[in-house]
Protein backbone atom coordinates (compact mmCIF):
# COMPACT_ATOMS: atom_id res chain seq x y z
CA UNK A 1 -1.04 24.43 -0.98
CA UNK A 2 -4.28 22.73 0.11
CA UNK A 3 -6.36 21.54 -2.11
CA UNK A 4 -9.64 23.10 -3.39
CA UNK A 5 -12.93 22.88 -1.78
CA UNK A 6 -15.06 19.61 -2.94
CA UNK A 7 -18.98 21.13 -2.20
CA UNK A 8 -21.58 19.45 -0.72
CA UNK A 9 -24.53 22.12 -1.23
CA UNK A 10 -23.82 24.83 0.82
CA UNK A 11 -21.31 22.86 3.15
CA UNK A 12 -17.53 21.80 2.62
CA UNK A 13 -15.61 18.73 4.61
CA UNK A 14 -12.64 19.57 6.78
CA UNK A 15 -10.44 16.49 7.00
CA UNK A 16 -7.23 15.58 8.79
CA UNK A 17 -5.45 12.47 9.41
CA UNK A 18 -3.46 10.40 12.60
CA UNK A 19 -2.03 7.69 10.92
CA UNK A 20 -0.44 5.35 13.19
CA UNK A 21 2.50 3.13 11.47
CA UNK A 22 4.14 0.23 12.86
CA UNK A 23 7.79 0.33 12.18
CA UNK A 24 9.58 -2.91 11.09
CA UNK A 25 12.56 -3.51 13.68
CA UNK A 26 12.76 -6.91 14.99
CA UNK A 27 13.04 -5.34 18.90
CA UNK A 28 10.42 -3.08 20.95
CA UNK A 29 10.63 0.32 21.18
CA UNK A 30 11.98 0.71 24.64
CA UNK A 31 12.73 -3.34 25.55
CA UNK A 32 14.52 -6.34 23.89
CA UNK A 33 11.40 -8.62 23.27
CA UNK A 34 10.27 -9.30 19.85
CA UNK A 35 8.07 -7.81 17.36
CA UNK A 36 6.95 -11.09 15.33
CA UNK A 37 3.58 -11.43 15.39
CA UNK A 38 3.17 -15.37 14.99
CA UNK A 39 3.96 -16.05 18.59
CA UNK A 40 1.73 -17.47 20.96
CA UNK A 41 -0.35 -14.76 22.89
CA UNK A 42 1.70 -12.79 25.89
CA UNK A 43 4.45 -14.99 25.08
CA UNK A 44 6.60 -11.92 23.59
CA UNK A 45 6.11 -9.80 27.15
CA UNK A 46 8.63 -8.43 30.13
CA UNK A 47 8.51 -6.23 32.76
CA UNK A 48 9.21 -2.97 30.67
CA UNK A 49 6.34 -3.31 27.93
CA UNK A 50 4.26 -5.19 30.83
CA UNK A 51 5.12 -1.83 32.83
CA UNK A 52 5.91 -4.06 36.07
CA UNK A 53 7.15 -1.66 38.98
CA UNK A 54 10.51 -0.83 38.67
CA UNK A 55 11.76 -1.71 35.04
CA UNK A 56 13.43 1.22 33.26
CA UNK A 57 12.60 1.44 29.55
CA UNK A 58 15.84 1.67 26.54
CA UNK A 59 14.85 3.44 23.14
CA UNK A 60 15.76 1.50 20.61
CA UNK A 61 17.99 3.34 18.07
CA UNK A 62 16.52 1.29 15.05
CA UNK A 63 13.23 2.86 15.95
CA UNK A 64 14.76 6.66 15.78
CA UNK A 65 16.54 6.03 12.29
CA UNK A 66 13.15 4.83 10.77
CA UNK A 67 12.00 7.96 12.33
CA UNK A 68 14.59 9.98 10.78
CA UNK A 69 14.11 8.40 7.53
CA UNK A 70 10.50 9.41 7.45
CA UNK A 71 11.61 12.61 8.45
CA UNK A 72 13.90 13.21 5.61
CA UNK A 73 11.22 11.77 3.03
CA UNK A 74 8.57 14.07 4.29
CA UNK A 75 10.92 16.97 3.83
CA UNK A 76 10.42 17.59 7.34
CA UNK A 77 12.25 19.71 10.19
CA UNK A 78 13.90 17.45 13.17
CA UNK A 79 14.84 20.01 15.78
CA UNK A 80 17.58 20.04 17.91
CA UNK A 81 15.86 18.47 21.06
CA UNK A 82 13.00 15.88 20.81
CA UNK A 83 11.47 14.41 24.53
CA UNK A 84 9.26 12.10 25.52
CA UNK A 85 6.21 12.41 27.35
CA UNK A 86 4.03 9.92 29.13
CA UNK A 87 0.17 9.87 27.91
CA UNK A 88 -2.57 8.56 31.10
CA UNK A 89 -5.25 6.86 29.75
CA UNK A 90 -7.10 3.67 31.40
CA UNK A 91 -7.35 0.72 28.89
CA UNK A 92 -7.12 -2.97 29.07
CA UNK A 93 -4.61 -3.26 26.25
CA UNK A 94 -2.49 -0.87 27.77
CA UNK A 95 -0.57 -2.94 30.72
CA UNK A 96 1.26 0.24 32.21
CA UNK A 97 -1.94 2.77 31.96
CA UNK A 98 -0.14 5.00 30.36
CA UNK A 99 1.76 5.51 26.86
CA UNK A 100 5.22 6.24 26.33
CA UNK A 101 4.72 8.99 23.16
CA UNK A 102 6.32 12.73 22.42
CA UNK A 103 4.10 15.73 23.46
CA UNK A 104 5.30 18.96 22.69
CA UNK A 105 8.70 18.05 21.22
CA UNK A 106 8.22 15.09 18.43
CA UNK A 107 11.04 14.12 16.12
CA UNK A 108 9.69 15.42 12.77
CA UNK A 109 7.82 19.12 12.33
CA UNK A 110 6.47 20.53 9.45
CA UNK A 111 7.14 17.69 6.39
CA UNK A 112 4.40 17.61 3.42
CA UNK A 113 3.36 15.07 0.92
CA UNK A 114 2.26 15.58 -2.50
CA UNK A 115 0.24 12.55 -4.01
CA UNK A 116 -2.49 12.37 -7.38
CA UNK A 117 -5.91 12.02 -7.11
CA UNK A 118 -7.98 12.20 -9.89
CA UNK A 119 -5.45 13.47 -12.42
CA UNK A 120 -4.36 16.48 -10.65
CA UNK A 121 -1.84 16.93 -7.57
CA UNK A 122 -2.37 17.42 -3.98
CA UNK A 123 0.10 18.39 -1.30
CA UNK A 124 -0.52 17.91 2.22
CA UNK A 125 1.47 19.53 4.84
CA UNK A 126 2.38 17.14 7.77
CA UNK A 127 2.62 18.85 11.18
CA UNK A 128 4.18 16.19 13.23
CA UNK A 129 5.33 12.81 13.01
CA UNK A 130 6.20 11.20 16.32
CA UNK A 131 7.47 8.26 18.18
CA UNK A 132 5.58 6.24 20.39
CA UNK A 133 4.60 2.43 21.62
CA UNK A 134 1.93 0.72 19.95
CA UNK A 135 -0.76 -0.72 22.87
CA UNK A 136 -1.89 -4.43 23.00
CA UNK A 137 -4.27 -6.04 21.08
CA UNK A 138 -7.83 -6.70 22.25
CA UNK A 139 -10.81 -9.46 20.52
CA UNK A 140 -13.89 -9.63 21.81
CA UNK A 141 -15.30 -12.99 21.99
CA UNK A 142 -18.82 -14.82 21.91
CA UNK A 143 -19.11 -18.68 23.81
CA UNK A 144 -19.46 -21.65 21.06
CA UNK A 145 -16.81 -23.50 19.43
CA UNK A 146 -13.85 -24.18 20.73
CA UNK A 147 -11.92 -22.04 17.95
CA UNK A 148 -11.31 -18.69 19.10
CA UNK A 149 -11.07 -16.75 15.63
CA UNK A 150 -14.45 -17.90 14.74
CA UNK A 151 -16.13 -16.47 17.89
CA UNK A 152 -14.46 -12.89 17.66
CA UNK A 153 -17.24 -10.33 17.51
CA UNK A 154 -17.92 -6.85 18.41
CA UNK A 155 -17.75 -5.66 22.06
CA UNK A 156 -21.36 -5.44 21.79
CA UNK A 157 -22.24 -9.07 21.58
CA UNK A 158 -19.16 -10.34 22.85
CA UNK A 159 -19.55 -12.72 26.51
CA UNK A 160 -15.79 -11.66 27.77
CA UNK A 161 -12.54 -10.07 26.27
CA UNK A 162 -9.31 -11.34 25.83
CA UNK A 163 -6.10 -9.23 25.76
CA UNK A 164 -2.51 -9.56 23.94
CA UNK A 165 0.46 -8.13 25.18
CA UNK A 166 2.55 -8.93 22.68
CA UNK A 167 2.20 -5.81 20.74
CA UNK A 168 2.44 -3.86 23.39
CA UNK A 169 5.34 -1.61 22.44
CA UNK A 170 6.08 -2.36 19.25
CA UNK A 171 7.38 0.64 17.19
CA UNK A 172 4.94 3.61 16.31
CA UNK A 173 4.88 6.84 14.21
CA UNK A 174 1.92 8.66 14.78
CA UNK A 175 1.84 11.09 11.60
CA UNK A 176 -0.58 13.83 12.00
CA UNK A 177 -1.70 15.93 8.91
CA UNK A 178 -3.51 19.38 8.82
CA UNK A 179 -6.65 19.13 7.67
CA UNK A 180 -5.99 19.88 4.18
CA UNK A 181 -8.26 16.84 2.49
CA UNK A 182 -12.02 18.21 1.90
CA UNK A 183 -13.38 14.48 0.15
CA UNK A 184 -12.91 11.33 1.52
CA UNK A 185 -11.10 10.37 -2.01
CA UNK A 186 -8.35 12.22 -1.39
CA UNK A 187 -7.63 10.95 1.74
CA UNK A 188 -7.55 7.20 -0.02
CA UNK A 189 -5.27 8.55 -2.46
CA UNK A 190 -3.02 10.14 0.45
CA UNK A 191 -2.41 7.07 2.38
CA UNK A 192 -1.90 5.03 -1.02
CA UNK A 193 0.81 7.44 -1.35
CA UNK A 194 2.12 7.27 1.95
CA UNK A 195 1.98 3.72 2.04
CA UNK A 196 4.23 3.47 -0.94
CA UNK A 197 7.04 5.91 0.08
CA UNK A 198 6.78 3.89 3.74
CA UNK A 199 7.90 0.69 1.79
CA UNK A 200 10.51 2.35 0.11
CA UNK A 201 12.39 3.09 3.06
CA UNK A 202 12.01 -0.35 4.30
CA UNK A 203 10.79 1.00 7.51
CA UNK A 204 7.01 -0.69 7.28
CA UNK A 205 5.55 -4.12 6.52
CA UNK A 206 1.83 -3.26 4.94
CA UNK A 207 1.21 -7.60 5.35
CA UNK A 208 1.56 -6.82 8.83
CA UNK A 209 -1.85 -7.01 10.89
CA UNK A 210 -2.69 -3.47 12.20
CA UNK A 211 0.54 -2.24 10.84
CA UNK A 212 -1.22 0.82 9.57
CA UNK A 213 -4.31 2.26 11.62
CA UNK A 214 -5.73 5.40 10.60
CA UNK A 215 -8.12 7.91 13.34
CA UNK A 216 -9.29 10.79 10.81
CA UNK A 217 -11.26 13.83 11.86
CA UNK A 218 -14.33 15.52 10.30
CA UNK A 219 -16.12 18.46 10.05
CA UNK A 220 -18.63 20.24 7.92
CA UNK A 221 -18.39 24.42 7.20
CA UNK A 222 -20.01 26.51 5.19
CA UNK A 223 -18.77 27.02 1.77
CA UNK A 224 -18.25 30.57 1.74
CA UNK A 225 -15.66 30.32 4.42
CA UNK A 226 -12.90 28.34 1.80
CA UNK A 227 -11.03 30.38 0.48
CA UNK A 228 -9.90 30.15 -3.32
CA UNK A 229 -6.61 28.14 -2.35
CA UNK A 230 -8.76 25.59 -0.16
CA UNK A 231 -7.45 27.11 3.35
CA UNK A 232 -10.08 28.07 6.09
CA UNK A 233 -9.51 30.10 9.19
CA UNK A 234 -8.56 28.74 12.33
CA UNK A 235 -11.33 30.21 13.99
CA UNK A 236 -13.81 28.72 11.28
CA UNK A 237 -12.56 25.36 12.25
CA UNK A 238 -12.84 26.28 15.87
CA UNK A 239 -16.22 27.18 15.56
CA UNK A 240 -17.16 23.55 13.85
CA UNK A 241 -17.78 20.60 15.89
CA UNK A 242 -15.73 17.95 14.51
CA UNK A 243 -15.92 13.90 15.21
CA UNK A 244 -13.31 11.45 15.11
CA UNK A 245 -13.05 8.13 13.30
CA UNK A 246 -10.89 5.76 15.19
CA UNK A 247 -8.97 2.51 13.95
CA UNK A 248 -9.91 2.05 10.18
CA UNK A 249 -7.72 -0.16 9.19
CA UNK A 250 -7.53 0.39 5.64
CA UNK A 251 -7.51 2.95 2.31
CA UNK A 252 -10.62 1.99 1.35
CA UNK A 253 -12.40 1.47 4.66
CA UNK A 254 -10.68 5.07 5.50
CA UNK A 255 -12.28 6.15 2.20
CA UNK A 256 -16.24 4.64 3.05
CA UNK A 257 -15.99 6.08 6.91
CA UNK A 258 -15.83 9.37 5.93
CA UNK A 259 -18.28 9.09 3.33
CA UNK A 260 -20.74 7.80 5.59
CA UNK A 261 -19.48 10.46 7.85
CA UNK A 262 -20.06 13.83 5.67
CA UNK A 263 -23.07 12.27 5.07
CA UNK A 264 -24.07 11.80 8.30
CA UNK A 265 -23.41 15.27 9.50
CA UNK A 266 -24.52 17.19 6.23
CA UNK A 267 -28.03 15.96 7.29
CA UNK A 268 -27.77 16.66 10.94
CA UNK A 269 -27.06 20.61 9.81
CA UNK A 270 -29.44 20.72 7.39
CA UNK A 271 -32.14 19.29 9.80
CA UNK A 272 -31.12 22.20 12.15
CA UNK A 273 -29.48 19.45 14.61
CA UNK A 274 -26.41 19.89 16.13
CA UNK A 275 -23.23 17.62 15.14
CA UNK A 276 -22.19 16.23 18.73
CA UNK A 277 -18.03 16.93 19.57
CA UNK A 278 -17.14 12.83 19.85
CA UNK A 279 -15.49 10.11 18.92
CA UNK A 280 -17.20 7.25 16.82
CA UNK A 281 -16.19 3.81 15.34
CA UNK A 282 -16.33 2.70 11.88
CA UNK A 283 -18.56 -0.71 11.15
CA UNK A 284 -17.09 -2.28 8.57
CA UNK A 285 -19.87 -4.90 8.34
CA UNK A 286 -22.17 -1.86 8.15
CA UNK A 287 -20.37 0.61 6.84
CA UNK A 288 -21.46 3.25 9.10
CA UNK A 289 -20.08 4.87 12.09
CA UNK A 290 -21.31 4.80 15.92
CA UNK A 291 -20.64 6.51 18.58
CA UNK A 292 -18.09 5.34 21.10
CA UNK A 293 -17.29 7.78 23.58
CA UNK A 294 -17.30 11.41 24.04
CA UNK A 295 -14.23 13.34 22.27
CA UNK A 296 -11.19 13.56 24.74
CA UNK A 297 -9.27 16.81 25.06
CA UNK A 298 -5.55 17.24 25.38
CA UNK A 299 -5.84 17.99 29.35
CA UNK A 300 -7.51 14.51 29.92
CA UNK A 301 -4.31 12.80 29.37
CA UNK A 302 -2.57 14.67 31.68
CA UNK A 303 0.73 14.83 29.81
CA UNK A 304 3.82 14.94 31.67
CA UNK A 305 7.71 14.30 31.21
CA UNK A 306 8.78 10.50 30.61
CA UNK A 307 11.35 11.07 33.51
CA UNK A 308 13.29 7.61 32.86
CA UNK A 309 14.08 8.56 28.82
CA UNK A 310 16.46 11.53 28.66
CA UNK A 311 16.03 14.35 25.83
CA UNK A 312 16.91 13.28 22.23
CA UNK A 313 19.63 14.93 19.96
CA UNK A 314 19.51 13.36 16.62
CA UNK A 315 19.30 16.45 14.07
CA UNK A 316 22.17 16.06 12.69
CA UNK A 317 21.58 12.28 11.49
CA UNK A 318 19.57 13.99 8.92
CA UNK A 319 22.61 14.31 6.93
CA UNK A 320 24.03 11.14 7.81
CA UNK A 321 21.42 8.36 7.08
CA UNK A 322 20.57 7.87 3.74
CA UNK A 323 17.32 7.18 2.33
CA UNK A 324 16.54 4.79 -1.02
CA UNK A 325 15.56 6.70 -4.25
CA UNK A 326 11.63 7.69 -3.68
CA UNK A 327 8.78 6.67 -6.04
CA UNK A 328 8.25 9.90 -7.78
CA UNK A 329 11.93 10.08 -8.54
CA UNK A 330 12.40 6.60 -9.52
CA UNK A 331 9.19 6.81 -11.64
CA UNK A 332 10.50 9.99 -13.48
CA UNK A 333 13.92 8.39 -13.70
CA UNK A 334 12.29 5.23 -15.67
CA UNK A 335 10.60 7.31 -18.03
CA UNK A 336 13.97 9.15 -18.92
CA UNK A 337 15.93 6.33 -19.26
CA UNK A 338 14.38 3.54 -20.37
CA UNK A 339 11.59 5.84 -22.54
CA UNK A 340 8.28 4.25 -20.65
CA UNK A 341 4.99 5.74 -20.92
CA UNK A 342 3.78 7.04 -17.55
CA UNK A 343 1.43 4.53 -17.25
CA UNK A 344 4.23 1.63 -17.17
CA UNK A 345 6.72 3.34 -15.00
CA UNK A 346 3.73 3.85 -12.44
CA UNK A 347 3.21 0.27 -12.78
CA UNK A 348 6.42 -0.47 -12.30
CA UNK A 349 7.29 1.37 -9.41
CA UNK A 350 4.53 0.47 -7.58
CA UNK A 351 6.62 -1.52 -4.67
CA UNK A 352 10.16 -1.07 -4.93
CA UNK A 353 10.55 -4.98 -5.16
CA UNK A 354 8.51 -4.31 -8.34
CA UNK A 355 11.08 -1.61 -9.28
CA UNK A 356 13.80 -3.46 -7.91
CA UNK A 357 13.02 -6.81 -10.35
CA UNK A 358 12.03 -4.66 -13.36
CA UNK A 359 15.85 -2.86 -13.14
CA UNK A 360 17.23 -6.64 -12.59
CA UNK A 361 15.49 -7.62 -15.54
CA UNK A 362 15.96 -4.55 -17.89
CA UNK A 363 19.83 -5.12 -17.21
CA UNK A 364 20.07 -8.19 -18.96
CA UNK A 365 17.16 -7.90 -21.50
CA UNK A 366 15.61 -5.01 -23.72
CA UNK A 367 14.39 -2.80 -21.55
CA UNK A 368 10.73 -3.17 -23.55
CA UNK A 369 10.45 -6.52 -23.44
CA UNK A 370 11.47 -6.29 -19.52
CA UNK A 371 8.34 -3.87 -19.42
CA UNK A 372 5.68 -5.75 -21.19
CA UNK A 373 7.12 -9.00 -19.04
CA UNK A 374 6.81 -7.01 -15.37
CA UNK A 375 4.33 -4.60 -15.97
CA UNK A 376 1.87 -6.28 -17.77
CA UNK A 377 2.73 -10.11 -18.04
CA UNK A 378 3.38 -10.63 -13.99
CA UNK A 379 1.73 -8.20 -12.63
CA UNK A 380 -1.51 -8.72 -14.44
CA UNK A 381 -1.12 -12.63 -13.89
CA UNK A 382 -0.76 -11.51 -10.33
CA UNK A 383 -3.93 -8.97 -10.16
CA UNK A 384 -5.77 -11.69 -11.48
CA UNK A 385 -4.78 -14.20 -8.64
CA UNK A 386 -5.18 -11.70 -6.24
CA UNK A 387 -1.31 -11.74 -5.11
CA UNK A 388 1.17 -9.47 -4.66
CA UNK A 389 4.84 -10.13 -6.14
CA UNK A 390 5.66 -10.63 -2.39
CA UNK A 391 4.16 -14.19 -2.42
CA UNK A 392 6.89 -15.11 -5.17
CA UNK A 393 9.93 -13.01 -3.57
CA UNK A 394 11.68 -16.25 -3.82
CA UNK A 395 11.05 -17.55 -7.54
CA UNK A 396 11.91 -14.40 -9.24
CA UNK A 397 14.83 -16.24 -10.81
CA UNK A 398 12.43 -18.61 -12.29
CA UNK A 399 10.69 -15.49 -13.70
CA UNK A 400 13.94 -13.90 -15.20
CA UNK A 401 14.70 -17.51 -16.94
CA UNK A 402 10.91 -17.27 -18.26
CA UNK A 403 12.19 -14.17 -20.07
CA UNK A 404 15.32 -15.93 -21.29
CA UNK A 405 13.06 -17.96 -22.94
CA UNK A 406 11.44 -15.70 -24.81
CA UNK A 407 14.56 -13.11 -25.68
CA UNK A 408 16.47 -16.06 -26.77
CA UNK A 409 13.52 -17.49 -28.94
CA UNK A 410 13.52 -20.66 -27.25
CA UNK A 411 9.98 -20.64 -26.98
CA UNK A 412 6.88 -17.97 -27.82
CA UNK A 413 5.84 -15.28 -25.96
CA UNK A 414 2.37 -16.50 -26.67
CA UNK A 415 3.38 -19.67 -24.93
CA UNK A 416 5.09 -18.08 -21.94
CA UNK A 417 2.36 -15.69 -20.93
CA UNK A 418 -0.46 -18.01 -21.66
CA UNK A 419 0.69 -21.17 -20.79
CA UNK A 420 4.41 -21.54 -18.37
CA UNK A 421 3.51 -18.23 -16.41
CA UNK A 422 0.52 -19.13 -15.43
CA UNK A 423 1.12 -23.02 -14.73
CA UNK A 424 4.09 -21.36 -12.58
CA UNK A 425 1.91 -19.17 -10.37
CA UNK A 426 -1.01 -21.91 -10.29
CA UNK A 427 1.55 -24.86 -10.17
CA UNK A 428 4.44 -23.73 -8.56
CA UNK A 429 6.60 -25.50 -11.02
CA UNK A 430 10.13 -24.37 -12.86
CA UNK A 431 9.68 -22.82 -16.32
CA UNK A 432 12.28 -25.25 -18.06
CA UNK A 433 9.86 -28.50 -16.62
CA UNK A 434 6.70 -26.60 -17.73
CA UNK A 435 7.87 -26.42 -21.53
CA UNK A 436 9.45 -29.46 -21.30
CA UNK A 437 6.28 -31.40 -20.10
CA UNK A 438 4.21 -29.56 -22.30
CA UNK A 439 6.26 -29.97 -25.88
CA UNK A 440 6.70 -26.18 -25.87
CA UNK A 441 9.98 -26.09 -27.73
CA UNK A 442 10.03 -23.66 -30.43
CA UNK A 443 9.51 -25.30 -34.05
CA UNK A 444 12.08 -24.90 -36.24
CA UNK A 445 11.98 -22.65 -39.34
CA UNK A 446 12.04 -25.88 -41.95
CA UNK A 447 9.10 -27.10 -39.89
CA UNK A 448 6.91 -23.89 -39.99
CA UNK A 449 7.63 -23.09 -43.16
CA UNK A 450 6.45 -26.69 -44.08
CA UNK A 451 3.15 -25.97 -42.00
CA UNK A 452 2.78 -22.35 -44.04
CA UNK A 453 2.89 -24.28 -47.37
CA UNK A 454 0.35 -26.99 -46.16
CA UNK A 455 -1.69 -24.44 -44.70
CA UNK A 456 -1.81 -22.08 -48.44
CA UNK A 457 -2.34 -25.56 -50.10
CA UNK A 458 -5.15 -26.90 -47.61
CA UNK A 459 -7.46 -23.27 -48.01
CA UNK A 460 -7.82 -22.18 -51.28
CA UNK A 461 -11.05 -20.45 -50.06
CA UNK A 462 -9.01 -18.17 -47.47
CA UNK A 463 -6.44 -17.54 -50.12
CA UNK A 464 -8.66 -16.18 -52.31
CA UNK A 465 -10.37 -13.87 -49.66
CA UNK A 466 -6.70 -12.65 -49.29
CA UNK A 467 -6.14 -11.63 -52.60
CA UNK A 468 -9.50 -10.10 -52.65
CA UNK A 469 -8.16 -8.31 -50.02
CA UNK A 470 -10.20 -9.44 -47.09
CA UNK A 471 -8.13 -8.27 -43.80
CA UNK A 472 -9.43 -11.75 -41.58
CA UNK A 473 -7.60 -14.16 -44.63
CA UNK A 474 -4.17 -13.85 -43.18
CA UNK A 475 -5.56 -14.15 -39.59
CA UNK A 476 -7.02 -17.21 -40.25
CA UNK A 477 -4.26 -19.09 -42.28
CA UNK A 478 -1.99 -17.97 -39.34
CA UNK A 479 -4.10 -20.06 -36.82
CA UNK A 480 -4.35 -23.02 -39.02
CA UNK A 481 -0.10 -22.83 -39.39
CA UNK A 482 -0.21 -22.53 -35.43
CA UNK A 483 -2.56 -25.59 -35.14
CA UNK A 484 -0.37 -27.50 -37.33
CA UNK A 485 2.91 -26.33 -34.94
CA UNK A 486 1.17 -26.89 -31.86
CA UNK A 487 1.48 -22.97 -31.22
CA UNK A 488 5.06 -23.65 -30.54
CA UNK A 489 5.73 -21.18 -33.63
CA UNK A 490 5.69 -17.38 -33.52
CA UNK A 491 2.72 -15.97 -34.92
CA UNK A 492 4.94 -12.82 -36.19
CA UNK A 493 7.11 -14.90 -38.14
CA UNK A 494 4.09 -17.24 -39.44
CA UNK A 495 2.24 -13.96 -40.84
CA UNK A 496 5.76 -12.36 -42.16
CA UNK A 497 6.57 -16.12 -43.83
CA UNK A 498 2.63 -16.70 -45.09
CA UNK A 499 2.56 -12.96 -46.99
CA UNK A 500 5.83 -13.57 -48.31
CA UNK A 501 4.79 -17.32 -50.39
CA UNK A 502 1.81 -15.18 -51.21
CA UNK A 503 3.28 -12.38 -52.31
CA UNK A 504 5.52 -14.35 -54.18
């Protein structure tokens, strides 16, 4: 199912994706040299990814299980045989002038994706996902200081170029889409999606610079020729010159090129102008596209058997490499079993670390209170700081003791969200230190009750306004009882104990 036609007048966007992935292994694709990415430049380099004469590439079988994986998630075919082909293009990040890829054979066919945008569901049918090496990495640079990353520019203004081998074959999976998406919204929401079931498998690092890279195509048809499911004939599509986006780098930048993009050529038609076949860049600064180059067709790459790799038979590891519970599931599952709304179980599954801590917590707390605490204590705290729970992967024990805090009523949950979480994200200090330094020790009940009888004594005024029934009395005489406690008492107890003595 496609999904339905989003107008624009009389004219309708065709959109499909190539989303290029890096895949985390810690080798190359078809040589031993690594994939970190902190190294010195063309210090990570031999004479396979540097294609020197004579060096014989090796396909790394980490590679082909991520592959697989993705397969499997995608609900994909992986056919008996899969081959690879070599792709001849001249480029200065690509050492051997040509790329190692699959052609007519790749190692997933047919898969789709279903993701939400805008309260209702999309699927997207995925027809191919194939391996191939990533190229090196280019920056264009301008003469002044001495520091390099402050003198990249674009290739327009740049005095020379300097090239990086180092992730020259690093991993790929090119994933190519139909073009099912017809607004540039749903194409955000897709590779949020995709993004998020990537991470599951543990096949993709999304910190990684470049490690997802998204070329999306565009064209405009006439309305009429949608049909009520959202499908178009192939020889509508034929008919419509499309261009192509290259390299966005992000959801949202993915999201404002093609904007700017069915803007561009919705005006071009209407002004009786042609929309040129080609392939344009995306200005982030800008946010509009150029042109780059015109559009390539298959037959300029002059495709042809990667004679040194032999043919691939891996269908049957399908069956035999297992694949971590996906988001959907693992949101539905947390709604059945620990009763969350579906707005906290989307929260909550958002990474599987996030999924993974919430479960670790939940099986030593009430599964509520584990909620509130991941959901909406850390990962608000987090939003706010601009941080994902990455950045703390190694204090989540701190964060589970936090909790212990408040489940064992050692100290308020007023306290711990307003004043130990956030000194632990801002400070980097332990939660036992925090309350300790700050006197956050929960008072005990002879003590607060003391403070509820000054605080009834000390405001006749307010307790007056409460028998009279005014709702902001008890408010009030609970802040003066939690200025006399130092808020180290809980302000449910202090309003249960305070309409109790005035009850009374």
């Amino acid at each position: 199912m496609t999904a339905q036609a989003a107008e624009t007048g009389d004219l309708v966007a065709v959109i499909g994706l190539e989303v290029h992935v890096q895949l985390e292994t810690a080798t190359k694709i078809f040589c031993g040299c690594s994939t970190e990415q902190a190294a010195e430049p063309n210090t990570h380099t031999c004479p396979v990814c540097l294609g020197l004469p004579g060096a014989l590439p090796v396909l790394n079988e980490g590679a082909v299980e991520a592959a697989v994986k993705v397969g499997k998630a995608i609900d994909a075919e992986i056919p008996e045989e899969t081959t690879f082909h070599r792709k001849n293009y001249y480029y200065p990040d690509l050492p051997k002038n040509f790329q190692i890829t699959q052609y007519d054979a790749p190692i997933c066919q047919d898969g789709t994706l279903e993701f939400a945008v805008a309260g209702d569901r999309r699927q997207v049918t995925i027809r191919r996902a194939h391996l191939e090496e990533d190229p090196g990495s280019i920056r264009h640079v301008r003469e002044g200081t001495e520091d390099i990353e402050t003198r990249t520019c674009s290739i327009e203004r740049a005095d020379y170029t300097l090239v990086d081998y180092n992730r020259a074959g690093t991993p790929l999976m090119e994933i190519v889409t139909e073009p099912d998406f017809r607004d540039p919204s749903e194409v955000r929401a897709f590779l949020e999606k995709l993004e998020e079931v990537l991470e599951y498998l543990g096949i993709f690092d999304p910190t990684r610079d470049g490690s997802l890279r998204i070329d999306a195509n565009l064209s405009m048809v006439p309305a009429e020729e949608v049909a009520d499911d959202g499908s178009i004939d192939d020889a509508v599509l034929e008919d419509a010159n499309r261009t192509e986006v290259k390299n966005i780098s992000s959801h949202k930048g993915a999201e404002k090129a093609l904007a700017f993009e069915k803007s561009r050529q919705k005006k071009l038609i209407e002004s009786g102008r042609a929309v040129e076949q080609e392939t344009r860049h995306f200005n982030e600064t800008h946010g509009n596209t150029v042109s780059m180059r015109s559009k390539e067709e298959e037959k300029d790459y002059r495709y042809f058997r990667e004679a040194d790799l032999p043919a691939l038979q891996v269908s049957d590891w399908k069956e035999t490499i297992p694949i971590p519970e996906l988001p959907d599931a693992r949101r539905e599952r947390f709604r059945e079993e620990y009763g969350l709304s579906e707005e906290a179980a989307s929260k909550l599954t958002s990474t599987k670390q996030v999924a993974d801590f919430f479960e670790d917590v939940a099986g030593e707390y009430d599964p509520d209170l584990a909620a509130t605490w991941v959901a909406d204590n850390l990962l608000g705290e987090l939003n706010y700081r601009d941080m994902e729970i990455t950045a703390i992967a190694d204090r989540l024990d701190e964060v589970m003791r936090l909790v212990e805090l408040v489940a064992t009523d050692e100290i308020t949950a007023k306290n711990a969200r307003e004043t130990v979480l956030r000194s632990m994200l801002d400070d980097g200090a332990d939660p036992d230190t925090i309350v300790d330094q700050e006197g956050l020790g929960k008072t005990d009940e002879d003590e607060v009750a003391a403070a509820v009888t000054e605080a009834i004594e000390e405001n006749p005024d307010a307790v007056e306004d409460y028998y009279d029934g005014e709702g902001g009395a008890i408010n009030f005489l609970v802040g003066q009882v939690m200025q006399k406690t130092g808020g180290s008492a809980d302000p449910g107890d202090v309003n249960q104990l305070l309409r109790a003595e005035l009850d009374d």
